[in-house]
N, C-alpha and C. Protein backbone atom coordinates (compact mmCIF):
# COMPACT_ATOMS: atom_id res chain seq x y z
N UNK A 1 7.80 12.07 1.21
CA UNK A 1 6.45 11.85 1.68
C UNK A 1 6.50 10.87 2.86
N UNK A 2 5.89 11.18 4.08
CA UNK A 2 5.31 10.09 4.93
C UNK A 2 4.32 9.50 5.01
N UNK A 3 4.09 9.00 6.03
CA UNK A 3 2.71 8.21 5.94
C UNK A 3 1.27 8.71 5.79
N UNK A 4 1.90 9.84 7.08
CA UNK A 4 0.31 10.85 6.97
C UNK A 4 -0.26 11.69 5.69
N UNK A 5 1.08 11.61 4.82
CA UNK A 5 1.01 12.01 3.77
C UNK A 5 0.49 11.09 2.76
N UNK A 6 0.91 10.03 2.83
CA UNK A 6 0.50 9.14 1.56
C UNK A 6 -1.16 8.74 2.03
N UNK A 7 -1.72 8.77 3.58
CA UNK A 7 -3.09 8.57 3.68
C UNK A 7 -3.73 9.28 3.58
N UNK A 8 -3.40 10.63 3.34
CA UNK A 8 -4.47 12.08 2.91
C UNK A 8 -4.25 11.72 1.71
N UNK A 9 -3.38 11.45 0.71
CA UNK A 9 -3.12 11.40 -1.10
C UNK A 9 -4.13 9.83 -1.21
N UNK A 10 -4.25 9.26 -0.27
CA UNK A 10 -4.75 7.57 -0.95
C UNK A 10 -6.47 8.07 -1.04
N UNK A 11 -6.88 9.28 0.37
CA UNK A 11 -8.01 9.51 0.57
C UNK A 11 -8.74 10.52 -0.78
N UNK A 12 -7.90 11.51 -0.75
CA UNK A 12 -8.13 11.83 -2.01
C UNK A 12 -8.57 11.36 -3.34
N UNK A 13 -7.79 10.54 -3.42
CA UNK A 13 -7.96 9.71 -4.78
C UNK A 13 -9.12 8.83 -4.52
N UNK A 14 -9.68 8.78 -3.38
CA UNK A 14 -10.79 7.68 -3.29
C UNK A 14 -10.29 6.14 -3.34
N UNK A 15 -9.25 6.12 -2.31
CA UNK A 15 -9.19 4.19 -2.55
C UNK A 15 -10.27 3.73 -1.46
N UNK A 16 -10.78 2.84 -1.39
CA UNK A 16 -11.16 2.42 -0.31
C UNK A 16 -10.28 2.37 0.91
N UNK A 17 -10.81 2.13 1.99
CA UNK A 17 -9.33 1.89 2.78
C UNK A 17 -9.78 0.05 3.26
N UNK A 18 -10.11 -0.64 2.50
CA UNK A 18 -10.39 -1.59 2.96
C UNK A 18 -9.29 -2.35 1.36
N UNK A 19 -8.93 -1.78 1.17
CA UNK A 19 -7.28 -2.41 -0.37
C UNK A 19 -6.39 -1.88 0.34
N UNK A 20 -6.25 -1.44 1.37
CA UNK A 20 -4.87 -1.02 1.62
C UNK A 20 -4.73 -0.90 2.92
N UNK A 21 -3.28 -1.76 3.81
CA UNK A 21 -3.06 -1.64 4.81
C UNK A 21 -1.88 -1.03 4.87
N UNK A 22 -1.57 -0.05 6.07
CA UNK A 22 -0.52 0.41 6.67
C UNK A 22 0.11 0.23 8.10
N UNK A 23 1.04 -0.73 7.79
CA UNK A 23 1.80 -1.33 9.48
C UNK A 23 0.44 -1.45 10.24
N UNK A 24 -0.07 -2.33 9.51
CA UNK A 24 -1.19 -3.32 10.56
C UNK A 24 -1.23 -4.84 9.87
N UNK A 25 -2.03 -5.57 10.45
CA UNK A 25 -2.68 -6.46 9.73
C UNK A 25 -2.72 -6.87 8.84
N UNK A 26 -2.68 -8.04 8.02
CA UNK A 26 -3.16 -7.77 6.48
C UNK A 26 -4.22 -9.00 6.26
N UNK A 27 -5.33 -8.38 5.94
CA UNK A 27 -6.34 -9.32 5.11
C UNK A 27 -5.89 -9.51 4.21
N UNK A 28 -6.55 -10.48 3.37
CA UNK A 28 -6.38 -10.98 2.05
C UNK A 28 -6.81 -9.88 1.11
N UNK A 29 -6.58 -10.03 -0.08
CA UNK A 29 -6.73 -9.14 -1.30
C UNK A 29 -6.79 -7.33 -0.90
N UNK A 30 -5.54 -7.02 -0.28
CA UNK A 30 -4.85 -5.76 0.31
C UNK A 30 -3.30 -5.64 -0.20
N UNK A 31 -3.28 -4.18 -0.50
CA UNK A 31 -2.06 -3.48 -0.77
C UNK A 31 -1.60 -3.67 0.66
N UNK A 32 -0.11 -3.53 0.98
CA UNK A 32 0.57 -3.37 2.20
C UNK A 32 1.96 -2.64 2.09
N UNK A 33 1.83 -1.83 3.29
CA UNK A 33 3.21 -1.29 3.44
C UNK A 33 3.51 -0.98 4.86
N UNK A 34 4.55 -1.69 5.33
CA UNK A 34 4.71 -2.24 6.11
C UNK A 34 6.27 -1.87 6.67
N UNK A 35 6.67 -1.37 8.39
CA UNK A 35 8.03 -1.05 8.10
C UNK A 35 8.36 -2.09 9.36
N UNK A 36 9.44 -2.72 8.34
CA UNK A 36 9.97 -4.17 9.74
C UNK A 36 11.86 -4.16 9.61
N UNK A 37 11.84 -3.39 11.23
CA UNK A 37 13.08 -3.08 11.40
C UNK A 37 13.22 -2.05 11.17
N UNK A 38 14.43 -2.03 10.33
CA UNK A 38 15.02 -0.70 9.42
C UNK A 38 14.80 -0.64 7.61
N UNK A 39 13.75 -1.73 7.38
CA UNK A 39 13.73 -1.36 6.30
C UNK A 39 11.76 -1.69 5.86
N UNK A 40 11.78 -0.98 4.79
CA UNK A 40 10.12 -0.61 4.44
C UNK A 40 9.54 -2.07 3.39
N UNK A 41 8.48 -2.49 3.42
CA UNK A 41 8.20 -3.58 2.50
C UNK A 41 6.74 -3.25 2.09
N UNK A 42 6.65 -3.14 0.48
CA UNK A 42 5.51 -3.04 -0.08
C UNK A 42 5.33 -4.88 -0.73
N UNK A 43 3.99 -5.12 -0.48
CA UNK A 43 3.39 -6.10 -1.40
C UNK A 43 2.02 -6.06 -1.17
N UNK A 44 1.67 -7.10 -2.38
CA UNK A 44 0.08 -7.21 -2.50
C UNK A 44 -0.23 -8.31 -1.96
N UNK A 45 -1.04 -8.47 -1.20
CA UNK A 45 -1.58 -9.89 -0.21
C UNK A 45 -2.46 -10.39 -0.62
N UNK A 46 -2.59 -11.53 -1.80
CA UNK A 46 -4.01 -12.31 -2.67
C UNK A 46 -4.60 -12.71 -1.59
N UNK A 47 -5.55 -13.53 -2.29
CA UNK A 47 -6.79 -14.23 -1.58
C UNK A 47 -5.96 -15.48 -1.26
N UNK A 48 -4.89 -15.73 -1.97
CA UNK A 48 -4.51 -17.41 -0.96
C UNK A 48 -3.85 -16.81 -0.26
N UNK A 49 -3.34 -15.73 0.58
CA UNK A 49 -2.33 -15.51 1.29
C UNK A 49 -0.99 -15.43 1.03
N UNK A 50 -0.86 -15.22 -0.09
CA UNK A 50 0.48 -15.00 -0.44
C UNK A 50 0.91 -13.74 -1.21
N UNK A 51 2.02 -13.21 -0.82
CA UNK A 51 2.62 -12.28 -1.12
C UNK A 51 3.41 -11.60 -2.74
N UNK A 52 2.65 -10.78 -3.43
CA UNK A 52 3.36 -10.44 -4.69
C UNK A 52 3.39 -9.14 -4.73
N UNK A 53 4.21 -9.24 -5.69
CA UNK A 53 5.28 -7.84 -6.36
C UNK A 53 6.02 -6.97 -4.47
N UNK A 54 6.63 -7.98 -4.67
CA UNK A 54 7.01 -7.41 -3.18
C UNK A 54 8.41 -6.65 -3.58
N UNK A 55 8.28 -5.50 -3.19
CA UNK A 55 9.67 -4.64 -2.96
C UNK A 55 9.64 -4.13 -1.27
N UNK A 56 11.26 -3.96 -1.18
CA UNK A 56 11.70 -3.44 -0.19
C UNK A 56 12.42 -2.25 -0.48
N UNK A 57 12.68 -1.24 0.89
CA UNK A 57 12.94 0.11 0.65
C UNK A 57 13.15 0.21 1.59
N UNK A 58 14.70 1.28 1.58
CA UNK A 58 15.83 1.71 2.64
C UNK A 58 14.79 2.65 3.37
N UNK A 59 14.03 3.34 2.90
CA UNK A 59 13.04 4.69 3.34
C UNK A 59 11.73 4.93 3.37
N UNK A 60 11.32 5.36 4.42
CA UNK A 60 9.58 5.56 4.61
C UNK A 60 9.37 6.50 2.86
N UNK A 61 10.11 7.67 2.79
CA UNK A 61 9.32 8.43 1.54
C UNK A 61 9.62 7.55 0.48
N UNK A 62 10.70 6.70 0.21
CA UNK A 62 10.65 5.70 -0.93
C UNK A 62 9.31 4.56 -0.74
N UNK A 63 8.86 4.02 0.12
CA UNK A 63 8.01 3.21 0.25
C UNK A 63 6.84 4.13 -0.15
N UNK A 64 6.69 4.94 0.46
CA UNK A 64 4.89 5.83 0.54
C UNK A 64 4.92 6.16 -1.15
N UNK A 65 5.55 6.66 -1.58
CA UNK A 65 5.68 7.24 -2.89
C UNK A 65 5.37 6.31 -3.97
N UNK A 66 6.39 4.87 -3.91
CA UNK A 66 6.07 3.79 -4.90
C UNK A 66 4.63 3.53 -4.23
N UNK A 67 3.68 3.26 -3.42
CA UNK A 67 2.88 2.68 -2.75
C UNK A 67 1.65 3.77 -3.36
N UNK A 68 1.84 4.75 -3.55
CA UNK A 68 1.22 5.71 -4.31
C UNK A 68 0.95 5.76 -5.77
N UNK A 69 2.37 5.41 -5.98
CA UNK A 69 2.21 5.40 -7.62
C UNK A 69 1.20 4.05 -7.82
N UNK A 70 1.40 3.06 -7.42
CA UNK A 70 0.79 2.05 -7.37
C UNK A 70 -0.73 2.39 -7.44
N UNK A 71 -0.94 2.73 -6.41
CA UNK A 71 -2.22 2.92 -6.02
C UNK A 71 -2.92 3.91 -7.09
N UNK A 72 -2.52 4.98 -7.15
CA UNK A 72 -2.65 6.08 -8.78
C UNK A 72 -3.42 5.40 -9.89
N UNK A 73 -2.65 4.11 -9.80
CA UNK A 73 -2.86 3.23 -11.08
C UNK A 73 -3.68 2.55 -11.16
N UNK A 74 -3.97 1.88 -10.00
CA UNK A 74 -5.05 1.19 -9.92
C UNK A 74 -6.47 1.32 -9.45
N UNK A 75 -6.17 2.86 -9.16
CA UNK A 75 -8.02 3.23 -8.92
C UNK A 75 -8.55 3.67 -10.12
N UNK A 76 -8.69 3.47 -10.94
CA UNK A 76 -9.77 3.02 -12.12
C UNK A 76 -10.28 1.82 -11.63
N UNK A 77 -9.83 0.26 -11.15
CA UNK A 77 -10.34 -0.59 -10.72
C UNK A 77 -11.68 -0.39 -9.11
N UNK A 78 -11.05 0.40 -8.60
CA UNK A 78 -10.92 0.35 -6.73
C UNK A 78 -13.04 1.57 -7.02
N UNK A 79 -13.23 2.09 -8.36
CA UNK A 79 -13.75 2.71 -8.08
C UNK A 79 -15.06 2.26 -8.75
N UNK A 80 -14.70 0.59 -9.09
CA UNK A 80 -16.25 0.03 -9.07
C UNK A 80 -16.31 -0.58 -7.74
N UNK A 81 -15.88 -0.45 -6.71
CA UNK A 81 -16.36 -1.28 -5.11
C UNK A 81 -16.99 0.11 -4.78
């Protein structure tokens, strides 16, 4: 999976797109996935600015995919905003 792929699957599912950034920016209380260099970095960006459950990944379809599953999981939450 790529990117364009994992943002038609995030749209689908109804995330907001205001929980989730892709190689941009990151506000506070946002999913991120992010590719710096040669390698891919997922984390969640709280409200103090700091970074959790951070994994890294050799590959765009390894990143989009975990970043998915993730996301899968947590729209039961995403779908009271």
């Amino acid at each position: 999976m790529k990117i364009e792929e994992l943002q038609k699957n995030l749209a689908e599912l109804k995330i907001p797109k205001r929980r989730y950034v892709i190689n941009d920016s990151s506000p506070a209380d946002t999913h991120v996935l992010q590719q710096n260099y040669n390698i891919w970095e997922y984390f969640y960006f709280d409200e103090r600015g700091e970074k959790n459950d951070y994994k890294i990944f050799k590959t765009e379809e390894e990143a989009c995919e975990y970043m998915l599953k993730i996301m899968n999981k947590l729209k039961k939450y995403y779908y009271k905003f």
